[in-house]
C-alpha atoms as a PDB file:
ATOM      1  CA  UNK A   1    -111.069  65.130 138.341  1.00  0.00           C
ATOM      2  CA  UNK A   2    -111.731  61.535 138.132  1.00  0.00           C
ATOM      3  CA  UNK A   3    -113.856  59.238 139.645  1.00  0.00           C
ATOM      4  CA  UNK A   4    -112.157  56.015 138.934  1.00  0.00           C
ATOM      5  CA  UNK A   5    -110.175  57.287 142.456  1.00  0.00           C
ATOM      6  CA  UNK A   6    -111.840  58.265 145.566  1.00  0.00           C
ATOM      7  CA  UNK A   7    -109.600  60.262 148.041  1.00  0.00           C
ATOM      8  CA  UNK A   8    -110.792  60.293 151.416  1.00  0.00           C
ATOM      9  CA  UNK A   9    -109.083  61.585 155.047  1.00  0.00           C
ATOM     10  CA  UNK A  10    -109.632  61.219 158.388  1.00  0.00           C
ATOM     11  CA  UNK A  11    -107.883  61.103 161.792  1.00  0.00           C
ATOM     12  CA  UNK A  12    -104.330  61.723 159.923  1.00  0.00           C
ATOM     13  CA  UNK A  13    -105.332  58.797 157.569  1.00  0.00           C
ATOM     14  CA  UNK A  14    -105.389  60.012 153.954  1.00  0.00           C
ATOM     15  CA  UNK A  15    -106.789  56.643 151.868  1.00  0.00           C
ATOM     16  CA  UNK A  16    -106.944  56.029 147.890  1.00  0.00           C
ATOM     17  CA  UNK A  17    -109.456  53.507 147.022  1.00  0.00           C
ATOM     18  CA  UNK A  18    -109.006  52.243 143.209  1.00  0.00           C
ATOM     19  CA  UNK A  19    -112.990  52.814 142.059  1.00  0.00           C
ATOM     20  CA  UNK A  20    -113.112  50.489 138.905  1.00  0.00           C
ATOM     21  CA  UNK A  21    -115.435  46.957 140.788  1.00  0.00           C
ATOM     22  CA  UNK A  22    -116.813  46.589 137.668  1.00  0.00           C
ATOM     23  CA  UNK A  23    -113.126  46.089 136.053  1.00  0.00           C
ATOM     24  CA  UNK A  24    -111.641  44.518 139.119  1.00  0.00           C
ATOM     25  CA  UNK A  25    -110.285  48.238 139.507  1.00  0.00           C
ATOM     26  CA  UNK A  26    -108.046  47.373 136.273  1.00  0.00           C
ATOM     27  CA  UNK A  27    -105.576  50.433 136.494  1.00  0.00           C
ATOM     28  CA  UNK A  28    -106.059  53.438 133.219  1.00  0.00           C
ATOM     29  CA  UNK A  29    -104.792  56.427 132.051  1.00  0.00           C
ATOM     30  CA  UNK A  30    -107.201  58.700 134.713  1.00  0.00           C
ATOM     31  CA  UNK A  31    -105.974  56.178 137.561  1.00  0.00           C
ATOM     32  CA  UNK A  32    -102.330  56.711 137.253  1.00  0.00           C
ATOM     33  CA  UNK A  33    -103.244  60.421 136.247  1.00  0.00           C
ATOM     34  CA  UNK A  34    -104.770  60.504 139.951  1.00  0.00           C
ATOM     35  CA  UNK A  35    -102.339  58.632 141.867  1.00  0.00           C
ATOM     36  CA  UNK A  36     -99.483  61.311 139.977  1.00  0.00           C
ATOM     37  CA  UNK A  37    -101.305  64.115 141.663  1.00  0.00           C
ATOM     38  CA  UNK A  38    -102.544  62.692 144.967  1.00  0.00           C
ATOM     39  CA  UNK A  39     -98.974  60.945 145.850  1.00  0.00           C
ATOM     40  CA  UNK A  40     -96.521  63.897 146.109  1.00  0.00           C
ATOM     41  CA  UNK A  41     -99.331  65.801 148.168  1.00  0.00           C
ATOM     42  CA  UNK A  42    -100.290  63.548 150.398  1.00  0.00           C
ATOM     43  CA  UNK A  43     -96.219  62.929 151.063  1.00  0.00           C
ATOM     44  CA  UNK A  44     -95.703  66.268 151.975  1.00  0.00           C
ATOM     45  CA  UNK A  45     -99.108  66.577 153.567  1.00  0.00           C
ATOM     46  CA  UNK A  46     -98.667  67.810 157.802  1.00  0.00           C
ATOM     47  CA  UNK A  47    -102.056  66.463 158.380  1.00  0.00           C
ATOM     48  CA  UNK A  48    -101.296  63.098 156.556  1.00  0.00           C
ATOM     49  CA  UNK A  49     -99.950  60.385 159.137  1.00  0.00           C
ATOM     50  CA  UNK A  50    -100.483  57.644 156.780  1.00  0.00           C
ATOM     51  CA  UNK A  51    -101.477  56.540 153.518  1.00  0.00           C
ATOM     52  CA  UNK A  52    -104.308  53.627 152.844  1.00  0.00           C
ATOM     53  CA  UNK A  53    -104.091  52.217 148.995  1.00  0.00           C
ATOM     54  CA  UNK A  54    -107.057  50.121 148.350  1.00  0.00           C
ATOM     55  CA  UNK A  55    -110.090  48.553 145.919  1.00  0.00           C
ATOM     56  CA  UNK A  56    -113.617  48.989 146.112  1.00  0.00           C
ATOM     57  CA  UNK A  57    -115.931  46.070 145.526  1.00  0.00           C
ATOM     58  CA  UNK A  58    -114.292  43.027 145.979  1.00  0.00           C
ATOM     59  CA  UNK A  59    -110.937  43.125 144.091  1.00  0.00           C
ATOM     60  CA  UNK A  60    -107.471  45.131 145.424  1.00  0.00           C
ATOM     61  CA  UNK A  61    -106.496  45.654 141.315  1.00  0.00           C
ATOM     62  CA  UNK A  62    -106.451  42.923 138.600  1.00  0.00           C
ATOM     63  CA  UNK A  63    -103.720  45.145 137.266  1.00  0.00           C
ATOM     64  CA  UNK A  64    -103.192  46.880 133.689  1.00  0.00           C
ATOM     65  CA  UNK A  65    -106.380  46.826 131.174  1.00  0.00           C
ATOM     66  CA  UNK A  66    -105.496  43.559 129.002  1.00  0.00           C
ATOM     67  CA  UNK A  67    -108.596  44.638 127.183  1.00  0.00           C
ATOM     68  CA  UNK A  68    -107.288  47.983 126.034  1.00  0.00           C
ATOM     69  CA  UNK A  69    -103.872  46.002 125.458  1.00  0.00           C
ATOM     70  CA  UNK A  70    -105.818  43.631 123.250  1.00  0.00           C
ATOM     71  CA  UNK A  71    -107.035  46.779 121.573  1.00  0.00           C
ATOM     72  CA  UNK A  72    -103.906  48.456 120.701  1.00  0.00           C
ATOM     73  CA  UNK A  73    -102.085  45.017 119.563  1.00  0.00           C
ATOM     74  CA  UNK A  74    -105.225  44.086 117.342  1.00  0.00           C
ATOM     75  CA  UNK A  75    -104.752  48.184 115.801  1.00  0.00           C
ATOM     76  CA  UNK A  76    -100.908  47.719 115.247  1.00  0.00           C
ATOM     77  CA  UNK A  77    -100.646  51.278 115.620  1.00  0.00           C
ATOM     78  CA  UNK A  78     -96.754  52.313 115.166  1.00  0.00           C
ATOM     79  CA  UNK A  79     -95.122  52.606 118.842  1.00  0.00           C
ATOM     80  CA  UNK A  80     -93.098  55.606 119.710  1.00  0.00           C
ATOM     81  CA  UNK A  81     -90.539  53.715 121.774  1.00  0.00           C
ATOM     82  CA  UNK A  82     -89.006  56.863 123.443  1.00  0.00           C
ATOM     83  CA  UNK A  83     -92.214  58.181 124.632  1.00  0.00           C
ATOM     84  CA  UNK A  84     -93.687  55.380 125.313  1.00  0.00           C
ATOM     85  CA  UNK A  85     -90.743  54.367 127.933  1.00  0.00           C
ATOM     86  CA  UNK A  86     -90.978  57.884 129.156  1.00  0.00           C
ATOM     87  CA  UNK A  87     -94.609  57.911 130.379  1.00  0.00           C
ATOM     88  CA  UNK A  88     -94.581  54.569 132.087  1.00  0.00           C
ATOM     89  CA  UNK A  89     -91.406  55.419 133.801  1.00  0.00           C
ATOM     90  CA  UNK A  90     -93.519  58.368 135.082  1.00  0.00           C
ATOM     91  CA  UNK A  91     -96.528  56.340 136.062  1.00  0.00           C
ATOM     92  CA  UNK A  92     -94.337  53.705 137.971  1.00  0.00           C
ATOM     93  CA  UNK A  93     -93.810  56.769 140.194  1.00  0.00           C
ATOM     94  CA  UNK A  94     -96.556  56.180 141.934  1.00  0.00           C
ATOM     95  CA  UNK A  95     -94.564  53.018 143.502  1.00  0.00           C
ATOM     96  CA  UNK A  96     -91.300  54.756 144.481  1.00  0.00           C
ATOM     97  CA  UNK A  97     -93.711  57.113 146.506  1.00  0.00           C
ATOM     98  CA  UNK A  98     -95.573  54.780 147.950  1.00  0.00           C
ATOM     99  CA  UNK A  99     -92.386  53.030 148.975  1.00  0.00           C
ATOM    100  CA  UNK A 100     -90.436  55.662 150.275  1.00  0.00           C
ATOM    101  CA  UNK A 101     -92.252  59.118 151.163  1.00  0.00           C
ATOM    102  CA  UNK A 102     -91.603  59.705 154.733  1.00  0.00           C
ATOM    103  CA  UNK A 103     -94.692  58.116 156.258  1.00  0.00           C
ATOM    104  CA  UNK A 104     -95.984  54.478 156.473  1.00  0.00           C
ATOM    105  CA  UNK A 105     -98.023  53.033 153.507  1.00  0.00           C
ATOM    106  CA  UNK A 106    -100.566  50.480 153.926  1.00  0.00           C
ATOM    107  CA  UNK A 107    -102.391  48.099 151.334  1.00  0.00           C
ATOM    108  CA  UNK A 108    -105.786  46.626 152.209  1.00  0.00           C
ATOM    109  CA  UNK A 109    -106.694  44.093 149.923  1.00  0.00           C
ATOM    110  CA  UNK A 110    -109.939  42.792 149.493  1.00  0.00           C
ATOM    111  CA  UNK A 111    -109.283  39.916 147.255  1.00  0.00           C
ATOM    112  CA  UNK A 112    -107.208  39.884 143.922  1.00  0.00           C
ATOM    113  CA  UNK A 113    -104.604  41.815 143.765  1.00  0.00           C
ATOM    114  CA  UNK A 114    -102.544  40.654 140.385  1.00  0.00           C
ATOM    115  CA  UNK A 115     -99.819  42.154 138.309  1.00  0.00           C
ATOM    116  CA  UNK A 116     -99.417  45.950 138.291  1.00  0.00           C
ATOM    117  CA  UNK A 117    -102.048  45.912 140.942  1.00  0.00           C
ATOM    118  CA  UNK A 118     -99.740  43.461 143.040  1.00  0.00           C
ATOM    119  CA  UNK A 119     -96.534  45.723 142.160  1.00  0.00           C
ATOM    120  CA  UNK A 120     -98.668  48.557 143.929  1.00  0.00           C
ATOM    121  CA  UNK A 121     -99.150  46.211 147.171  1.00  0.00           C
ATOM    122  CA  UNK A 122     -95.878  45.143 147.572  1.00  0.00           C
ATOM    123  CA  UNK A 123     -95.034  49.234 147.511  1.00  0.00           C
ATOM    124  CA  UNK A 124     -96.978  49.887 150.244  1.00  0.00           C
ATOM    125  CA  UNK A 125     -94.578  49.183 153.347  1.00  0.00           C
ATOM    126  CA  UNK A 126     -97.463  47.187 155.222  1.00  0.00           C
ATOM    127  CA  UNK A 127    -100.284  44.898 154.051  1.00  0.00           C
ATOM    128  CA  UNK A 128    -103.891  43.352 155.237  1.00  0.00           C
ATOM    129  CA  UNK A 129    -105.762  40.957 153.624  1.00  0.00           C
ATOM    130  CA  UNK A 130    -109.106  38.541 153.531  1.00  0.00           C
ATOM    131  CA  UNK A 131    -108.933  35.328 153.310  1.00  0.00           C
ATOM    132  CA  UNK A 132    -110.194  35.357 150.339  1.00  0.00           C
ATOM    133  CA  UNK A 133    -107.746  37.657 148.865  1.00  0.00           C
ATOM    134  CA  UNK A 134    -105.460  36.064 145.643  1.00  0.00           C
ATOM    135  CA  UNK A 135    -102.164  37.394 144.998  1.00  0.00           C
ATOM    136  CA  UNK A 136    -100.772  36.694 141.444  1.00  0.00           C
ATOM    137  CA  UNK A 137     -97.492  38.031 139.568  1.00  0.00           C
ATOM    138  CA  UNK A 138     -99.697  37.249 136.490  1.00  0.00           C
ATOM    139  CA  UNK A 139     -97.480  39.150 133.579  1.00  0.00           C
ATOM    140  CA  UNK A 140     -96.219  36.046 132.099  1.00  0.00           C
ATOM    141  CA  UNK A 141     -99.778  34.992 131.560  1.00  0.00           C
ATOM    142  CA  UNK A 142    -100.156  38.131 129.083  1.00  0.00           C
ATOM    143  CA  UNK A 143     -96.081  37.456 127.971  1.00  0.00           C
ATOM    144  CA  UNK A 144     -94.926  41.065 129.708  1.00  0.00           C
ATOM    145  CA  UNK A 145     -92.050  41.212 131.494  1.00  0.00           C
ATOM    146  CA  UNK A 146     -93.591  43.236 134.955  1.00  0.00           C
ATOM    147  CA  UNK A 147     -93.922  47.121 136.034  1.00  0.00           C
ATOM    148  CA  UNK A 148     -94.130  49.024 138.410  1.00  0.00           C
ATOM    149  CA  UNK A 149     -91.299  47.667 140.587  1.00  0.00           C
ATOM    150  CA  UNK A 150     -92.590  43.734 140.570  1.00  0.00           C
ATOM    151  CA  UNK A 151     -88.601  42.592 139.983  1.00  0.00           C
ATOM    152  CA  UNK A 152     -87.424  44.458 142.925  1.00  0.00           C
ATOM    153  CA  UNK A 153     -90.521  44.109 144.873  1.00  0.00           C
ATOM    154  CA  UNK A 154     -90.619  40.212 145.303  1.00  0.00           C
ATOM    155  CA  UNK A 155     -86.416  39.742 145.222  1.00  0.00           C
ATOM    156  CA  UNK A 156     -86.763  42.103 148.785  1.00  0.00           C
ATOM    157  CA  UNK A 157     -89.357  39.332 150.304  1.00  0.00           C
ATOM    158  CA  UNK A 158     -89.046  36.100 148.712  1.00  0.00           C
ATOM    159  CA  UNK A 159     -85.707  36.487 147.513  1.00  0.00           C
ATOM    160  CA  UNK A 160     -83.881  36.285 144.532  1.00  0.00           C
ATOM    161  CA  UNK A 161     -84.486  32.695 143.564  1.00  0.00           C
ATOM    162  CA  UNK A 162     -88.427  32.509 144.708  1.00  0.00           C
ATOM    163  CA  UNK A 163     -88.686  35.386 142.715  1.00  0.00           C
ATOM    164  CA  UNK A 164     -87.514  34.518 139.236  1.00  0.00           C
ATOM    165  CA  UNK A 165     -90.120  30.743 140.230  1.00  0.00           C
ATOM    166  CA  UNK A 166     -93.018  33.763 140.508  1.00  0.00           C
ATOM    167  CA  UNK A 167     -92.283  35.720 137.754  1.00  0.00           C
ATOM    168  CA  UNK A 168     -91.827  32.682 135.364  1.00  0.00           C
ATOM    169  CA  UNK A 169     -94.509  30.448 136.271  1.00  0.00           C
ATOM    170  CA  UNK A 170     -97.594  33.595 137.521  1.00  0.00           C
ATOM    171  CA  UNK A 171     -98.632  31.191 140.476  1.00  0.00           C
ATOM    172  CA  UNK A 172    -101.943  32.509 141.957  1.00  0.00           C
ATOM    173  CA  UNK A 173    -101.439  32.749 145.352  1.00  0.00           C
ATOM    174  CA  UNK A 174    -103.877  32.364 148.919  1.00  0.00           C
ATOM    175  CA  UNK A 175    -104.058  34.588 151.566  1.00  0.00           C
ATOM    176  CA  UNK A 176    -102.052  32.233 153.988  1.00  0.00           C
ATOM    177  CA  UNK A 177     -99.568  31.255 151.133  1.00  0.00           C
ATOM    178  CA  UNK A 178     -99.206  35.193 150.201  1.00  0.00           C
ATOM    179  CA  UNK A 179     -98.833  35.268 154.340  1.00  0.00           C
ATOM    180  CA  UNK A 180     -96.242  32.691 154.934  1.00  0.00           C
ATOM    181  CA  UNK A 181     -94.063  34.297 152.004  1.00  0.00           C
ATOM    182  CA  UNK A 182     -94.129  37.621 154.060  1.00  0.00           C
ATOM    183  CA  UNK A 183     -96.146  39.300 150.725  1.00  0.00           C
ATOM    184  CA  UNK A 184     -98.560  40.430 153.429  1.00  0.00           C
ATOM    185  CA  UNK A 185     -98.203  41.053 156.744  1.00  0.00           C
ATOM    186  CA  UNK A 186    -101.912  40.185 157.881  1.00  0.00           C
ATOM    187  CA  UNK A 187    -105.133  38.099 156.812  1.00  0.00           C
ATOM    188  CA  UNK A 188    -108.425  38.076 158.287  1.00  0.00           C
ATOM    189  CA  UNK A 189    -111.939  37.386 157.172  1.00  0.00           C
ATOM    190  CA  UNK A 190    -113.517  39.239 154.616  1.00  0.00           C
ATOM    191  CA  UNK A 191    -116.295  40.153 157.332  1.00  0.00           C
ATOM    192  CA  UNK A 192    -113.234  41.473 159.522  1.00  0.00           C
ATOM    193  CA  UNK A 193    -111.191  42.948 157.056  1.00  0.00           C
ATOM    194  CA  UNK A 194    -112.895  46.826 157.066  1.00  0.00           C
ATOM    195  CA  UNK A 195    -112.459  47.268 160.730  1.00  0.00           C
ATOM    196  CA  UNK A 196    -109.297  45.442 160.625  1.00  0.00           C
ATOM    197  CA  UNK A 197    -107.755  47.400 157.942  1.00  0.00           C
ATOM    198  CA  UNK A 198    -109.450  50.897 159.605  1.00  0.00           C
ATOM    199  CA  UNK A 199    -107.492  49.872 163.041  1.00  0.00           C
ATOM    200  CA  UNK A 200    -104.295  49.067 161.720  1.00  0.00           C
ATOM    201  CA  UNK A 201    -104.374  52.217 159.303  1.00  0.00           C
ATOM    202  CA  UNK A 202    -104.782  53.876 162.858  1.00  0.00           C
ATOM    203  CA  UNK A 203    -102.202  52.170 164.552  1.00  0.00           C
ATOM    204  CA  UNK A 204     -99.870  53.464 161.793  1.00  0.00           C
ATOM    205  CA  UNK A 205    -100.934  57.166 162.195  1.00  0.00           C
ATOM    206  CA  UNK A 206    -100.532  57.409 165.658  1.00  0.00           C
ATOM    207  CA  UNK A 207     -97.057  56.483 165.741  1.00  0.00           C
ATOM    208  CA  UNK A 208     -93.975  59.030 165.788  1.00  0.00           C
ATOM    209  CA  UNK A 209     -94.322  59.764 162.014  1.00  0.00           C
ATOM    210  CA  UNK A 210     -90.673  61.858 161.490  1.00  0.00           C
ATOM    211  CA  UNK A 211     -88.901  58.256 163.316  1.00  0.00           C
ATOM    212  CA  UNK A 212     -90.766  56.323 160.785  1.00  0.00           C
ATOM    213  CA  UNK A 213     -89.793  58.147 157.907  1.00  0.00           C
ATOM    214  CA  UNK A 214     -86.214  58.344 158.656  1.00  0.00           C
ATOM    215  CA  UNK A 215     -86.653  54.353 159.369  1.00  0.00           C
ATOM    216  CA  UNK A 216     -87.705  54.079 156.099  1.00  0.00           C
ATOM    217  CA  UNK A 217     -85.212  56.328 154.912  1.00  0.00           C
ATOM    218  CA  UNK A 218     -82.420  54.015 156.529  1.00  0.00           C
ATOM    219  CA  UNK A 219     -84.211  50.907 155.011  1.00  0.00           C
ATOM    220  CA  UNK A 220     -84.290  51.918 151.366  1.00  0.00           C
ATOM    221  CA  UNK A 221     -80.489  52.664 151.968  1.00  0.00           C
ATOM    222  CA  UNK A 222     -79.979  49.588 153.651  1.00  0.00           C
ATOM    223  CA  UNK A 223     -81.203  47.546 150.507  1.00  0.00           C
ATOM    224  CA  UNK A 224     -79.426  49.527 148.124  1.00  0.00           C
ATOM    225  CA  UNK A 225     -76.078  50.180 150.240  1.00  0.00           C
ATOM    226  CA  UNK A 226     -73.113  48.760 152.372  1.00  0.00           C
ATOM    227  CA  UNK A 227     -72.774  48.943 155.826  1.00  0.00           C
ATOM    228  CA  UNK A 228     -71.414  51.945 156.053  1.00  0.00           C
ATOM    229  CA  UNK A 229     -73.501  53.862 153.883  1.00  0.00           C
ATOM    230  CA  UNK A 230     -76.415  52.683 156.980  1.00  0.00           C
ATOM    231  CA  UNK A 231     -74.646  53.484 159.601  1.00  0.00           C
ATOM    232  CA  UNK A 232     -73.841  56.879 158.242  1.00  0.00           C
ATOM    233  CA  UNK A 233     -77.672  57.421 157.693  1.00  0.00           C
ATOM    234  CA  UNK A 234     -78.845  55.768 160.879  1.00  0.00           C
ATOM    235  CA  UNK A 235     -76.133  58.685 162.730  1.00  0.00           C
ATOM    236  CA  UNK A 236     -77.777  61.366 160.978  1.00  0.00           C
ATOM    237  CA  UNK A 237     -81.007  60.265 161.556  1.00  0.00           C
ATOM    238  CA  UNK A 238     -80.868  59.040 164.811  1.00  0.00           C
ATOM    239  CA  UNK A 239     -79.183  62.469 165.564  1.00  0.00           C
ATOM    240  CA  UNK A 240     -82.361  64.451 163.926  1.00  0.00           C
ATOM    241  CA  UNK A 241     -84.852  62.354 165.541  1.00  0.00           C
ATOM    242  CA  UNK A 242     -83.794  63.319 169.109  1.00  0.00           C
ATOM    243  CA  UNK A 243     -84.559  66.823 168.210  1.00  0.00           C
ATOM    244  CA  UNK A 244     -88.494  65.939 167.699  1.00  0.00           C
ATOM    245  CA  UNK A 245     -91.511  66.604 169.822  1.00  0.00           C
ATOM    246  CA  UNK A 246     -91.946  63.205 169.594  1.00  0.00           C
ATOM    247  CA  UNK A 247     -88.892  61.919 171.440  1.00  0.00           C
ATOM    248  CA  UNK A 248     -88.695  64.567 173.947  1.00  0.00           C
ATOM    249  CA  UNK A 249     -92.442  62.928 174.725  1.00  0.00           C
ATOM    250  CA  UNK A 250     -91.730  59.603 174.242  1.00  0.00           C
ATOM    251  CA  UNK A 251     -88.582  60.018 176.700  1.00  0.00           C
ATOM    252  CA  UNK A 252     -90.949  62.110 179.328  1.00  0.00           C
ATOM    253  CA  UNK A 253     -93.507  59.412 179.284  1.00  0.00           C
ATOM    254  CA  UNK A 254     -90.435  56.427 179.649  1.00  0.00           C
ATOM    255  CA  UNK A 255     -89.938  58.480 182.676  1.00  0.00           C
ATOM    256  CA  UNK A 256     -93.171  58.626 183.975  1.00  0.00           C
ATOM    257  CA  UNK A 257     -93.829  55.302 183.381  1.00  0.00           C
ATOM    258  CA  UNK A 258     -97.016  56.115 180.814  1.00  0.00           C
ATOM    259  CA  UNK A 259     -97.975  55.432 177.797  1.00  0.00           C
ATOM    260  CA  UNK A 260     -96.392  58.515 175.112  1.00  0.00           C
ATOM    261  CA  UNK A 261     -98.856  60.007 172.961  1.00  0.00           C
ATOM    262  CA  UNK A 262     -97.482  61.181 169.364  1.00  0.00           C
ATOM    263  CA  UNK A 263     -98.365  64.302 167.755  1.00  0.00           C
ATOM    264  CA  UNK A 264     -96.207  63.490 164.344  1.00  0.00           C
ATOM    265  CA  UNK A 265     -93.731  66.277 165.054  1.00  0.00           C
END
């Protein structure tokens, strides 16, 4: 058990807050460690409507340790290539879950949110942020080449040519410019953003969670596949999700002119 990860739930809202303020909650071995074994639970979680990735203090996550990297560069130790590979293909799990587990994601950032620590935003489907937030692709500043789905990540939203511009030149980004690319979704003051992000987190949880995770099942094959291999998963989908307790409310309530009320079923 770590502490560099807090894990908290409430009202179907399951939320990991990055503990590190001190480091600008750089990412380490016991974070990804605890975001391998809280991920695929909460996924899979019946009580989980929605997951909340987050910093405490006043950073989102400046991203990897550069001061363990200097560390291990200044040692020279001899790299086991293989292994090496290996275990950061397993930690950069943690964004294909966050990305595609059948239940919306949200980031709240409270102000930087740079390289790895940006890759982890931008795999959250939804994102809130304070004005005072930063967003920076910053691995060319340390000469990396990105992780933790950063490529894929900003060719989705900004497309293919914006994203090569941010991955070459590591702009550092505002909350409005982040907001105008689409990288977020919202931006408020940093006054407003607890209650903000606490609403929207809400707003999430209380909508018919089996319909959003086929949606994002459909969307992950819509940005990987052809036409047809959509509307073959929107037809199976479509068909499962009239079977739910959700529809057969949501339909009753259409009826009755009211408002539905979603149970997640």
């Amino acid at each position: 058990m770590t502490t560099e990860i807090i894990e908290t739930q409430e009202n179907g809202v399951a939320t990991l807050t990055l503990n590190r303020p001190e480091a600008r909650n750089a990412l380490t071995p016991e974070i990804f460690a605890a975001l391998a074994s809280a991920l695929p639970r909460l996924a899979i979680d019946p009580q989980v409507r929605c997951v909340v990735l987050t910093g405490a203090g006043q950073a989102f996550c400046s991203g990897g340790d550069v001061k363990r990297f200097a560390k291990a560069a200044a040692e020279g130790a001899p790299v086991d290539f293989e292994y090496r590979t290996n275990d950061l293909r397993m930690r950069m799990e943690a964004s294909r879950l966050l990305h595609e587990m059948a239940k919306p994601t949200l980031a709240i950032i409270p102000g930087p949110a740079a390289g790895a620590g940006l890759s982890l935003a931008l795999a959250c489907d939804l994102r809130i942020a304070s004005s005072n937030a930063k967003l920076a692709p910053a691995f060319a500043n340390i000469a990396l080449s990105g992780d933790f789905g950063i490529s894929y990540f900003l060719t989705q939203i900004v497309g293919a040519g914006r994203a090569r511009e941010m991955l070459f030149t590591a702009p550092v980004l505002s909350a409005d410019e982040s907001l105008n690319l689409g990288l977020v979704n919202r931006v408020v003051s940093e006054a407003d953003l607890p209650a903000a992000g606490k609403a929207f987190a809400a707003e999430l949880a209380a909508l018919p969670t089996v319909a959003v995770g086929y949606m994002k099942k459909n969307l992950v094959v819509a940005q990987r596949g052809s036409l047809s291999e959509t509307l073959d998963s929107e037809a199976i989908h479509m068909v499962r999700t009239f079977g739910t307790d959700d529809h057969k409310a949501a339909a009753a309530a259409f009826v009755e002119k009211r408002k539905p009320v979603f149970s997640g079923h």
